[in-house]
Protein backbone atom coordinates (compact mmCIF):
# COMPACT_ATOMS: atom_id res chain seq x y z
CA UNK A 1 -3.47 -59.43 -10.43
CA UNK A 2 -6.43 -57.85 -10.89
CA UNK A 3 -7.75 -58.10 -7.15
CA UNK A 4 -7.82 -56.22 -4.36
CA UNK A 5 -6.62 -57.23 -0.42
CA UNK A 6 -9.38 -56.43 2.07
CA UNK A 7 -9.28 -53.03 4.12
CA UNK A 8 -6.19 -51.91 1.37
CA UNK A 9 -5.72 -50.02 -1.23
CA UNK A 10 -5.73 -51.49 -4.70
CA UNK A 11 -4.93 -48.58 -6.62
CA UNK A 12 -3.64 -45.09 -6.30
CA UNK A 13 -5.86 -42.80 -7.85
CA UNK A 14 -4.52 -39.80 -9.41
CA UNK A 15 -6.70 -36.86 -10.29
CA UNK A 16 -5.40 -34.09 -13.22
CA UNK A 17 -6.24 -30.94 -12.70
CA UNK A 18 -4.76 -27.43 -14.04
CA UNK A 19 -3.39 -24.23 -12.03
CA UNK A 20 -6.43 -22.70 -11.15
CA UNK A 21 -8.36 -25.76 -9.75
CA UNK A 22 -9.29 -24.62 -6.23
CA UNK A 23 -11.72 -27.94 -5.46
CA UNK A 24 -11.73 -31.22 -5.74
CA UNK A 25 -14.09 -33.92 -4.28
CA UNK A 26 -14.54 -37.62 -4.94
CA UNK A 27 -17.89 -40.36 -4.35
CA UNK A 28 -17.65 -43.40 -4.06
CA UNK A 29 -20.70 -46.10 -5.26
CA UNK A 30 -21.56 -49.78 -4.13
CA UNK A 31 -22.87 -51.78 -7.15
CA UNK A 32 -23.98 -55.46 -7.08
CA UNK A 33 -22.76 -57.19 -10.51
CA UNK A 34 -23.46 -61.03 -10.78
CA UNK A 35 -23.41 -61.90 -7.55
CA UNK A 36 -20.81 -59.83 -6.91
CA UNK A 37 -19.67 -56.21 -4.75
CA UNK A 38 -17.93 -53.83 -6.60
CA UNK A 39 -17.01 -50.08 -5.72
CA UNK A 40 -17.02 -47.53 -8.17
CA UNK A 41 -14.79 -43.90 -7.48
CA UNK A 42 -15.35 -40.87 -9.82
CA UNK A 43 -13.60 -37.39 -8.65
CA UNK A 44 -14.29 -33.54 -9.79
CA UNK A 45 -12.33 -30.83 -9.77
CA UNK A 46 -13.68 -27.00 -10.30
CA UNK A 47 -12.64 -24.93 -12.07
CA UNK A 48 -13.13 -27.58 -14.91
CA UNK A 49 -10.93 -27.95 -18.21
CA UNK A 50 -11.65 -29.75 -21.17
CA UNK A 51 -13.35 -27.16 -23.12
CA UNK A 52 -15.07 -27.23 -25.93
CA UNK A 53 -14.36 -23.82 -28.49
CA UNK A 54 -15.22 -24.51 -32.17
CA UNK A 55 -15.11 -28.16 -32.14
CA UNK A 56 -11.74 -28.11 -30.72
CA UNK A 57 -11.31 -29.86 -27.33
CA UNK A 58 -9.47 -27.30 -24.85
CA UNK A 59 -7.10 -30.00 -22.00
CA UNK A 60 -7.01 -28.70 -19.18
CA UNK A 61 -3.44 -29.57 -18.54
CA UNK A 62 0.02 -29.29 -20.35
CA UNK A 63 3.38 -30.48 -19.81
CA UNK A 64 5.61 -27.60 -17.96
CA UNK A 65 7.60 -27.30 -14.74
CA UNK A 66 5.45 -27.93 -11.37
CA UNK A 67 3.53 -25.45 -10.08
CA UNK A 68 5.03 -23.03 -13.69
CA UNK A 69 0.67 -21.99 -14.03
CA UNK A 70 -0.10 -21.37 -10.19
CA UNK A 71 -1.63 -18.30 -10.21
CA UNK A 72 -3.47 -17.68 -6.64
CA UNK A 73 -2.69 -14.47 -5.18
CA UNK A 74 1.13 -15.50 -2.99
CA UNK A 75 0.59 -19.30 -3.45
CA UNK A 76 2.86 -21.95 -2.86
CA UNK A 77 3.80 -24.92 -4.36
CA UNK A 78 2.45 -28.15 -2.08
CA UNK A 79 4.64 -30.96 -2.51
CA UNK A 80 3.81 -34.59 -1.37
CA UNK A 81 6.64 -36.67 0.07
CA UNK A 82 6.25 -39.17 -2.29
CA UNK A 83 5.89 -37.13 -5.47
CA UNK A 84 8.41 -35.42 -7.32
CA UNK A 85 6.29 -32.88 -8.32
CA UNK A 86 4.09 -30.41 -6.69
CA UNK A 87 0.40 -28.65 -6.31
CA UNK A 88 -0.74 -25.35 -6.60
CA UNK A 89 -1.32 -23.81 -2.99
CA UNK A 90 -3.81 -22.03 -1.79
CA UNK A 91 -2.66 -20.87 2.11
CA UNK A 92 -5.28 -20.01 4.47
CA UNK A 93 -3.23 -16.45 5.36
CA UNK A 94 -2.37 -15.98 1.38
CA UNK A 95 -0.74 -12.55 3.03
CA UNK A 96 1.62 -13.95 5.10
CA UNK A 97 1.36 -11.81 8.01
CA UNK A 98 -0.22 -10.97 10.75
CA UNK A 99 -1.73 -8.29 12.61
CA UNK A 100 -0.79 -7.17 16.35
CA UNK A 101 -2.51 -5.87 19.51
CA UNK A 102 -6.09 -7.77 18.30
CA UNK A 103 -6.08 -6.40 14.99
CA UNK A 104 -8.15 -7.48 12.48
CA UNK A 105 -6.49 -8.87 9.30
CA UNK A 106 -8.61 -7.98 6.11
CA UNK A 107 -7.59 -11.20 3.55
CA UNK A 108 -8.67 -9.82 0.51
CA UNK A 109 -6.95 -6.26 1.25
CA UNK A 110 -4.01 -8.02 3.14
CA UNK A 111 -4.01 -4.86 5.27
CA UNK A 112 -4.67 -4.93 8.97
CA UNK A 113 -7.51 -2.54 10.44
CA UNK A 114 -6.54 -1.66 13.93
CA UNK A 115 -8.20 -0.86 17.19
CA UNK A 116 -8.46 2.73 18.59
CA UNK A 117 -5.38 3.55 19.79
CA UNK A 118 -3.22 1.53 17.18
CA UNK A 119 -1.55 2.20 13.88
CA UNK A 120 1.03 1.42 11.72
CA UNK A 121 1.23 -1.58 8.94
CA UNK A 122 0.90 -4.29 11.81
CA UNK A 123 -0.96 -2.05 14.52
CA UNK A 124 2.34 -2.53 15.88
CA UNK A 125 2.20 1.62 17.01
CA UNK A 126 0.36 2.79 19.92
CA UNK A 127 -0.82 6.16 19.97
CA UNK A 128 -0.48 7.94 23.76
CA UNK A 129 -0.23 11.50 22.83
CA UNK A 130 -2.33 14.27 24.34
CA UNK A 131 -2.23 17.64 21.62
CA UNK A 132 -1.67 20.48 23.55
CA UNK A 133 -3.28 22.90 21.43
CA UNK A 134 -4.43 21.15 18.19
CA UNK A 135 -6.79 18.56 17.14
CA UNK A 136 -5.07 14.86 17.20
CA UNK A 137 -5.17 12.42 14.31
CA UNK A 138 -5.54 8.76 14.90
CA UNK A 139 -4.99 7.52 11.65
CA UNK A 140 -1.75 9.04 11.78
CA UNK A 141 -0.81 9.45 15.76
CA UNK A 142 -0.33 13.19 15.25
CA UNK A 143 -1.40 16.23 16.60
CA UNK A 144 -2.68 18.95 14.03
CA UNK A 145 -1.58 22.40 15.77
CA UNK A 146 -3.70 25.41 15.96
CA UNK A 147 -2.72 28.63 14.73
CA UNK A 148 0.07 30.23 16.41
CA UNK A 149 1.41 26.52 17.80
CA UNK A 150 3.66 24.47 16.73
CA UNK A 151 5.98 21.61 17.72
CA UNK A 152 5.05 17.70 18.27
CA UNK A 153 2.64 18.13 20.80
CA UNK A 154 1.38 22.06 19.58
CA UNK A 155 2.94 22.72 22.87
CA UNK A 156 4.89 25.93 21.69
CA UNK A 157 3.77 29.65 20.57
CA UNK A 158 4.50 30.76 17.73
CA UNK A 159 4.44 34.47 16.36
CA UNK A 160 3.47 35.22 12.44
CA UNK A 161 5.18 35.62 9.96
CA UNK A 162 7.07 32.05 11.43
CA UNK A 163 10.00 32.77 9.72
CA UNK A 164 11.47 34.38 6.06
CA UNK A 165 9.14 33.04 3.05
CA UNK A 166 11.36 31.75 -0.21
CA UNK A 167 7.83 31.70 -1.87
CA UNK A 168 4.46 33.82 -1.42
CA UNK A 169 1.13 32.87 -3.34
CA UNK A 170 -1.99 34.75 -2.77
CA UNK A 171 -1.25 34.84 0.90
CA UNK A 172 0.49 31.81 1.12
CA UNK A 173 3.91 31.62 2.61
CA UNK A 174 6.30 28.54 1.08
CA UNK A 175 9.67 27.88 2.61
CA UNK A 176 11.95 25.25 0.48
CA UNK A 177 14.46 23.19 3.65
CA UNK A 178 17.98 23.46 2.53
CA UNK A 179 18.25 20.28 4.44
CA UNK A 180 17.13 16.38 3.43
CA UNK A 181 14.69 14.32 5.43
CA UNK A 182 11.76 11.01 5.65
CA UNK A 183 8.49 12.39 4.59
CA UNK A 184 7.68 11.77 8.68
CA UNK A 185 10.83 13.91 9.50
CA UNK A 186 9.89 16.54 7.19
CA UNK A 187 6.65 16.72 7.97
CA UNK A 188 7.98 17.27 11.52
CA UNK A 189 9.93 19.55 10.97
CA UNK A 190 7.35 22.01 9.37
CA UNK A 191 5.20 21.29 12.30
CA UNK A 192 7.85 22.27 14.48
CA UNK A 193 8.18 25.88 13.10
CA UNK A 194 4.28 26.10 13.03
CA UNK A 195 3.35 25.23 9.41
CA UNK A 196 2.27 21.61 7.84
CA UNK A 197 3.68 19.94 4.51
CA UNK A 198 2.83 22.22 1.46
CA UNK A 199 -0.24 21.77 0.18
CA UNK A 200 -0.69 22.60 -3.55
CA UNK A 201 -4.41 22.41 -4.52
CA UNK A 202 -4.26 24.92 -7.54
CA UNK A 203 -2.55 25.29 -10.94
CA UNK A 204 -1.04 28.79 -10.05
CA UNK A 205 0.95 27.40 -6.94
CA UNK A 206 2.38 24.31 -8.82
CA UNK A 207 3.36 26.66 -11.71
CA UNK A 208 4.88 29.05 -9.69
CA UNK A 209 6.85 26.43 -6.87
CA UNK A 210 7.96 24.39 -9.79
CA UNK A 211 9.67 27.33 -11.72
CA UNK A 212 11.07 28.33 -8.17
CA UNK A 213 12.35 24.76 -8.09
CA UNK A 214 13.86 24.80 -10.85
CA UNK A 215 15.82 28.03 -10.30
CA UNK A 216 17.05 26.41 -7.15
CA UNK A 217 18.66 23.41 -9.51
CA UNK A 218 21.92 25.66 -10.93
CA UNK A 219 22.54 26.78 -7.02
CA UNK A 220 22.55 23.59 -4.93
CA UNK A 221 21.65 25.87 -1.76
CA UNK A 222 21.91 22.53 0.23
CA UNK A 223 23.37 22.68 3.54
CA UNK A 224 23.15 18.92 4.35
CA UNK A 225 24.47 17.15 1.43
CA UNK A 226 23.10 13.46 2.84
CA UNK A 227 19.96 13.54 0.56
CA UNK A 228 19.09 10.85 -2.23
CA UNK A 229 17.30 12.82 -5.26
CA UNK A 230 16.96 16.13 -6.63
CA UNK A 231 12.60 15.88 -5.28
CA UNK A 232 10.41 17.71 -2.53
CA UNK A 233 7.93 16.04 -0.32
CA UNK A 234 4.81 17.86 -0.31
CA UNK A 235 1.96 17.05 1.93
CA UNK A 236 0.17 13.95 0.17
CA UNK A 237 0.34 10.81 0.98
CA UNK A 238 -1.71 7.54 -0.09
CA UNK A 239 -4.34 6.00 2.90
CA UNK A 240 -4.89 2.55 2.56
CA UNK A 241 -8.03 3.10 5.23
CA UNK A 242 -9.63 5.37 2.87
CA UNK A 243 -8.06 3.62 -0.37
CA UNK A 244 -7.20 7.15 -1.93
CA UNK A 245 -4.43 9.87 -1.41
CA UNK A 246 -5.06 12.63 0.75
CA UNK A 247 -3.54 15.79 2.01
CA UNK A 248 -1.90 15.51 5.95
CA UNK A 249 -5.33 17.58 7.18
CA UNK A 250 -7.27 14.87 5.91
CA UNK A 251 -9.02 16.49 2.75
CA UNK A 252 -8.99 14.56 -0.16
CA UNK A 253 -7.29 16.39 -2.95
CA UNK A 254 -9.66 18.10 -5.69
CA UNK A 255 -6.30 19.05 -8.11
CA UNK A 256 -3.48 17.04 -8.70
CA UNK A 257 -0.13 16.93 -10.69
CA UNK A 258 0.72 13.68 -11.06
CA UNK A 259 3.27 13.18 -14.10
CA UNK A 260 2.70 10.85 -16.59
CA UNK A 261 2.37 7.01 -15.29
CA UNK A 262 2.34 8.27 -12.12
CA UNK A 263 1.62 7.04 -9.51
CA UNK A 264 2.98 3.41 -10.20
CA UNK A 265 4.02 2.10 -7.07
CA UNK A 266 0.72 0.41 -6.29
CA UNK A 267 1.17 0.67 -2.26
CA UNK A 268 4.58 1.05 -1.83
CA UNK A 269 5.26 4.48 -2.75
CA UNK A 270 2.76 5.94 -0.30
CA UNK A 271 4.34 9.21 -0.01
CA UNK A 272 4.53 12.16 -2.90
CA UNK A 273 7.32 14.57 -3.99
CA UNK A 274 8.08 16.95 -6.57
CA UNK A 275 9.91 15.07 -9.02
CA UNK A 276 12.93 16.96 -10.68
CA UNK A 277 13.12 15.01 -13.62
CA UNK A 278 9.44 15.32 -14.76
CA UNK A 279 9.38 19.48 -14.43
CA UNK A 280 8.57 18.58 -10.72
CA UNK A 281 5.09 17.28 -11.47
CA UNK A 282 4.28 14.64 -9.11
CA UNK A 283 4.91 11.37 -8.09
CA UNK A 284 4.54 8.63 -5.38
CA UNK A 285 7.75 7.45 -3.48
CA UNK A 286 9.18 5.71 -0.32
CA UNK A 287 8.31 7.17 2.79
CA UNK A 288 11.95 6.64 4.14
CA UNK A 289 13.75 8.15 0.99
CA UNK A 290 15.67 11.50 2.15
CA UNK A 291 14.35 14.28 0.29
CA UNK A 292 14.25 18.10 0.84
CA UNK A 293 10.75 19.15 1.76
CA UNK A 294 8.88 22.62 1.67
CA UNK A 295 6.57 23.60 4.19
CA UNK A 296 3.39 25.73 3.72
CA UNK A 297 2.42 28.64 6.09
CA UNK A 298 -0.91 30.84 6.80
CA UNK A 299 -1.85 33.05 9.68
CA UNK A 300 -5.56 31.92 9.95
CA UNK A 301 -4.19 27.72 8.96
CA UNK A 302 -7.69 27.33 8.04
CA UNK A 303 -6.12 23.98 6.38
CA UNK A 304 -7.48 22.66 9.98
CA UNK A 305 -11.00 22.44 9.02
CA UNK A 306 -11.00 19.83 6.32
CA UNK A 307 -13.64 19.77 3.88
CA UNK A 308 -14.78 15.91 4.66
């Protein structure tokens, strides 16, 4: 008809906007025309469209499946109940999830940063351990055991040489498990018998454990045949807190061997192993895959005194 009801709505306004638009606010203006009220609405949306590149008018829409351009880091698609289609979503918690025991949630890492006392993805982990005779590690709720201890807590002594070496290196004592394990397990393990993770930080020991490695390939020596791949954890894993990889003492690595691409798995792969099929160079993997694992041993472990 042409007129409006008082107090209603006259007409439904619909504003086009593309899959990046983020804002959108509307005005509203009183004008008097011959006598006569009148309300004028005009709405903006940013980022804009309708760009202008070499005379050629750029819309800032295009017909497609709802919500086919949403691009926001995890968004969703917003759908009105009286609209069969949908809006791009911007969540307040774009991580979708949450941090416990008064963690703080850091949005644009979507990683939580936990108290003292707390670790783990969620700061779902309390740490309660007292080191016997070692130096404890928060970020990992470990103990680091002094020379001559070994064991969870560094609660048990320990005589040198630990046990037979498969491997020496300028004074360096390597021992390759015949048995599968986590990276956490493994690392364990080594601990337990008074050595950490190996630790390769030159180009001699890589050379010389990977040609051992290989050796190893035509005998299987394997007494616990539950084990996914032919790989080796070594000490290195990635630390979100310091947004780098570093070796178990807490030194960040000045050599690597990283094969080609590697490492890929952008977060998820925060654990390293020898990798078989790339002449053992490196690579990042699941913590929880079951690998064999060689452990690292020195008299003075000066590996205890990181270098910052």
């Amino acid at each position: 008809t042409g007129l409006c009801k008082n107090n209603a709505t006259c007409h439904h306004y619909t504003q086009l906007v593309w899959a990046t638009s983020s804002k959108l606010g509307c005005g509203r203006h009183t004008c008097l025309q011959n006598g006569e009220t009148m309300d004028i609405f005009i709405c903006a949306y940013s980022p804009g469209g309708n760009w202008e590149i070499n005379g050629r008018i750029i819309v800032p829409y295009k017909e497609g499946v709802w919500c086919s351009l949403c691009t926001s880091r995890m968004s969703g698609c917003f759908k009105s109940w009286d609209h069969s289609g949908g809006l791009c979503e911007v969540p307040r918690n774009p991580c979708r999830m949450s941090c416990g025991n008064r963690g703080h949630l850091n949005i644009s890492l979507c990683r939580c940063e936990c108290l003292p006392g707390f670790t783990g993805r969620f700061c779902q982990v309390r740490c309660s351990m007292e080191c016997v005779h070692g130096r404890y590690r928060d970020e990992e709720c470990s103990c680091m055991c002094e020379v001559g201890f070994g064991g969870a807590v560094c609660g048990e002594k320990l005589e040198f040489p630990f046990h037979i070496c498969d491997v020496e290196i300028d004074g360096d004592c390597f021992m390759v498990s015949p048995e599968a394990d986590t990276y956490y397990g493994a690392k364990s393990k080594c601990q337990e018998q008074g050595g950490i993770l190996a630790q390769i930080k030159t180009q001699k020991q890589q050379d010389i454990l990977a040609y051992y490695l290989s050796q190893l390939e035509s005998t299987n020596e394997v007494t616990d045949p539950d084990f996914e791949t032919r790989n080796f954890w070594i000490g290195l894993t990635y630390k979100t807190s310091k947004d780098s990889f570093r070796w178990d003492s807490g030194e960040s690595p000045s050599y690597h061997s990283f094969a080609f691409g590697q490492p890929d798995n952008q977060g998820f792969g925060n654990c390293v192993e020898l990798q078989a099929s790339s002449a053992f160079n490196w690579n990042d993997q699941r913590c929880k895959t079951r690998n064999r694992y060689i452990c690292q041993f020195r008299e003075d472990r000066s590996w205890l005194k990181p270098r910052g």
